[in-house]
C-alpha atoms as a PDB file:
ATOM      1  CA  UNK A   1     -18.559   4.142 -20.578  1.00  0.00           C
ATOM      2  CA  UNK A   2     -20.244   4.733 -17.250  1.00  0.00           C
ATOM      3  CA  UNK A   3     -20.393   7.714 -15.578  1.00  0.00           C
ATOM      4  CA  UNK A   4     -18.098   6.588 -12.836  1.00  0.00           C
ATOM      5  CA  UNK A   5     -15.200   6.276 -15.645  1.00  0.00           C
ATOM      6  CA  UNK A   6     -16.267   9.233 -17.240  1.00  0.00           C
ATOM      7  CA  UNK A   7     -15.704  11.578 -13.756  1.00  0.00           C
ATOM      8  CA  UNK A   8     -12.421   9.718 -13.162  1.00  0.00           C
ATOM      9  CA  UNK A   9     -11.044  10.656 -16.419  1.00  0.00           C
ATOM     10  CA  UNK A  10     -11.973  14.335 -16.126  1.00  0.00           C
ATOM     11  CA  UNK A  11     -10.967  14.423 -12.683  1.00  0.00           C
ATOM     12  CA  UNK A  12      -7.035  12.628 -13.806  1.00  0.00           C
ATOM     13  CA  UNK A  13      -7.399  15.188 -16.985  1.00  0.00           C
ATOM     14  CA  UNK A  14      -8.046  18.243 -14.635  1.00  0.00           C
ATOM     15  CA  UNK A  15      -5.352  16.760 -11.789  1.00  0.00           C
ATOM     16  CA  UNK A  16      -2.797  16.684 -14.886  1.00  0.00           C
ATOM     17  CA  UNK A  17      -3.713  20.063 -16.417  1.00  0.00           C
ATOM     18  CA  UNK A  18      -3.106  21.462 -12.520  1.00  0.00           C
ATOM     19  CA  UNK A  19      -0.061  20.150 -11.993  1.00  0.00           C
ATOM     20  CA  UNK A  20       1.633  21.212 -15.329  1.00  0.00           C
ATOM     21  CA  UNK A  21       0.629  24.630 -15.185  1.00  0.00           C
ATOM     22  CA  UNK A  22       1.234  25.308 -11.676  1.00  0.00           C
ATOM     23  CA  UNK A  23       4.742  26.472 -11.952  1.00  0.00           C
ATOM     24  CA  UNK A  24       3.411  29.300 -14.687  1.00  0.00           C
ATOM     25  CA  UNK A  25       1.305  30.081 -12.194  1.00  0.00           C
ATOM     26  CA  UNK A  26       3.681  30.430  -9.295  1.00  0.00           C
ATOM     27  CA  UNK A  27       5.725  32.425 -11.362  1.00  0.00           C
ATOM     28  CA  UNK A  28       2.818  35.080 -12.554  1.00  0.00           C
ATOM     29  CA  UNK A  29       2.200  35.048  -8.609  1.00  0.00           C
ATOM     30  CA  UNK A  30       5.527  36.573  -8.384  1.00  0.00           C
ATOM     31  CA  UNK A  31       5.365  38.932 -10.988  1.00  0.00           C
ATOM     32  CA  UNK A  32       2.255  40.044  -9.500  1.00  0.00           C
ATOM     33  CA  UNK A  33       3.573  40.409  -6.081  1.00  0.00           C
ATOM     34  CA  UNK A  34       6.898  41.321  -6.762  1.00  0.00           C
ATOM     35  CA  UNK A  35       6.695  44.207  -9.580  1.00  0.00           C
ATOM     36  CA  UNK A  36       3.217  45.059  -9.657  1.00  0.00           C
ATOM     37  CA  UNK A  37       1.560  45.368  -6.198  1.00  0.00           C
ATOM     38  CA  UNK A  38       4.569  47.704  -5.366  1.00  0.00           C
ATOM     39  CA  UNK A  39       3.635  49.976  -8.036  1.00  0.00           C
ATOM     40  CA  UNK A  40      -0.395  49.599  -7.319  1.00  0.00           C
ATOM     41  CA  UNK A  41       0.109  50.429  -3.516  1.00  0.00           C
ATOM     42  CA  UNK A  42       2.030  53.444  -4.528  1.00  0.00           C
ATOM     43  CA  UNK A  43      -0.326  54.707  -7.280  1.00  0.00           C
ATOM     44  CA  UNK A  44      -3.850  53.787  -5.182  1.00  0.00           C
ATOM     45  CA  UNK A  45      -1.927  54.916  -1.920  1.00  0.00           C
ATOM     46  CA  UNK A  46      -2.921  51.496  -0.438  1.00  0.00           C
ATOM     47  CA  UNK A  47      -2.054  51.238   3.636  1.00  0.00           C
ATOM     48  CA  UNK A  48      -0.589  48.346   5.130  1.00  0.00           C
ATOM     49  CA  UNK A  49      -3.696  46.484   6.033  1.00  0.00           C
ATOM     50  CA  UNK A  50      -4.992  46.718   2.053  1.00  0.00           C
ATOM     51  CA  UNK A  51      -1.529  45.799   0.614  1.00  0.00           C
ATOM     52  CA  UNK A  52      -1.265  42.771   2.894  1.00  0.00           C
ATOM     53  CA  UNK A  53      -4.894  41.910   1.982  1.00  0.00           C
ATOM     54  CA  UNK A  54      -3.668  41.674  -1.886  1.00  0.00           C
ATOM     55  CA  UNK A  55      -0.143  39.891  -1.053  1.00  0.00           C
ATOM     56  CA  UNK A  56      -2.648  37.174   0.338  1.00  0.00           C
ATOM     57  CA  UNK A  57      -5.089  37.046  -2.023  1.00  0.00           C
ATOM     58  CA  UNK A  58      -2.285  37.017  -5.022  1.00  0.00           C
ATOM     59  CA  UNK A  59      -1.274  34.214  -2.636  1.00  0.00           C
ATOM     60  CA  UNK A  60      -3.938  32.003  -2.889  1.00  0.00           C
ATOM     61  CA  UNK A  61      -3.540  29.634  -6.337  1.00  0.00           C
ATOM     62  CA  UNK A  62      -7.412  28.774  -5.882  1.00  0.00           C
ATOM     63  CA  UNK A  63      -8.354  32.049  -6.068  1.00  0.00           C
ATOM     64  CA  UNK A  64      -5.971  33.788  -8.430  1.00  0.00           C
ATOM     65  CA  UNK A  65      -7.948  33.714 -11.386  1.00  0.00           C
ATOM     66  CA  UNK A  66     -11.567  34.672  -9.607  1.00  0.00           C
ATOM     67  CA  UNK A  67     -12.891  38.242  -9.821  1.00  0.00           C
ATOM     68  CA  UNK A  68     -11.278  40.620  -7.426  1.00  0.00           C
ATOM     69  CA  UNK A  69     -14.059  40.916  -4.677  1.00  0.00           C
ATOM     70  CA  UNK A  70     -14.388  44.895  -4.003  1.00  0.00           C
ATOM     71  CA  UNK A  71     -11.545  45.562  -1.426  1.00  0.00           C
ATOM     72  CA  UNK A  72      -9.988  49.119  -2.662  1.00  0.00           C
END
Protein backbone atom coordinates (compact mmCIF):
# COMPACT_ATOMS: atom_id res chain seq x y z
CA UNK A 1 0.00 0.00 0.00
CA UNK A 2 1.35 3.41 -0.91
CA UNK A 3 1.43 6.14 1.14
CA UNK A 4 -1.17 8.01 -0.81
CA UNK A 5 -3.77 5.09 0.23
CA UNK A 6 -2.45 4.91 3.49
CA UNK A 7 -3.29 8.99 4.29
CA UNK A 8 -6.67 8.52 2.59
CA UNK A 9 -7.68 5.82 4.84
CA UNK A 10 -6.66 7.64 8.02
CA UNK A 11 -8.01 10.74 6.80
CA UNK A 12 -11.86 8.67 5.89
CA UNK A 13 -11.09 6.84 9.47
CA UNK A 14 -10.58 10.26 11.28
CA UNK A 15 -13.60 12.04 8.99
CA UNK A 16 -15.83 8.98 10.34
CA UNK A 17 -14.65 9.03 13.97
CA UNK A 18 -15.60 13.09 13.74
CA UNK A 19 -18.73 12.80 12.55
CA UNK A 20 -20.04 10.05 14.97
CA UNK A 21 -18.94 11.64 17.97
CA UNK A 22 -19.87 15.07 17.23
CA UNK A 23 -23.29 15.00 18.66
CA UNK A 24 -21.60 13.76 22.24
CA UNK A 25 -19.73 16.51 21.81
CA UNK A 26 -22.38 19.11 21.15
CA UNK A 27 -24.13 17.86 23.94
CA UNK A 28 -21.03 18.08 26.63
CA UNK A 29 -20.82 21.71 24.99
CA UNK A 30 -24.10 22.27 26.53
CA UNK A 31 -23.59 20.86 29.72
CA UNK A 32 -20.61 22.91 29.92
CA UNK A 33 -22.26 26.07 28.98
CA UNK A 34 -25.47 25.55 30.33
CA UNK A 35 -24.88 24.16 34.07
CA UNK A 36 -21.38 24.72 34.63
CA UNK A 37 -20.08 28.13 33.42
CA UNK A 38 -23.08 29.59 35.44
CA UNK A 39 -21.80 28.14 38.51
CA UNK A 40 -17.88 28.97 37.59
CA UNK A 41 -18.74 32.73 36.87
CA UNK A 42 -20.45 32.87 40.17
CA UNK A 43 -17.78 31.06 42.25
CA UNK A 44 -14.52 32.88 40.32
CA UNK A 45 -16.73 36.16 40.19
CA UNK A 46 -16.01 36.21 36.41
CA UNK A 47 -17.29 39.75 34.61
CA UNK A 48 -19.00 39.83 31.48
CA UNK A 49 -16.07 40.15 29.19
CA UNK A 50 -14.37 36.72 30.89
CA UNK A 51 -17.69 34.76 30.88
CA UNK A 52 -18.29 35.59 27.22
CA UNK A 53 -14.62 34.70 26.53
CA UNK A 54 -15.45 30.99 27.95
CA UNK A 55 -19.10 30.74 26.24
CA UNK A 56 -16.84 31.12 23.02
CA UNK A 57 -14.18 29.11 23.67
CA UNK A 58 -16.66 26.14 25.04
CA UNK A 59 -18.00 27.10 21.60
CA UNK A 60 -15.40 26.19 19.48
CA UNK A 61 -15.53 22.06 18.72
CA UNK A 62 -11.75 22.44 17.47
CA UNK A 63 -10.69 23.67 20.47
CA UNK A 64 -12.76 22.02 23.18
CA UNK A 65 -10.49 19.46 24.14
CA UNK A 66 -7.04 21.76 24.05
CA UNK A 67 -5.58 23.11 27.31
CA UNK A 68 -7.35 26.12 28.64
CA UNK A 69 -4.86 28.97 27.62
CA UNK A 70 -4.47 31.21 30.96
CA UNK A 71 -7.53 33.60 30.75
CA UNK A 72 -8.83 33.79 34.61
Amino acid sequence: MDIHSLLRTNCENLIEQYNSNLDVVHALQATFTDEILPDLQQELQLDDESTQWARDWLQDTGKLFNPIPHRF
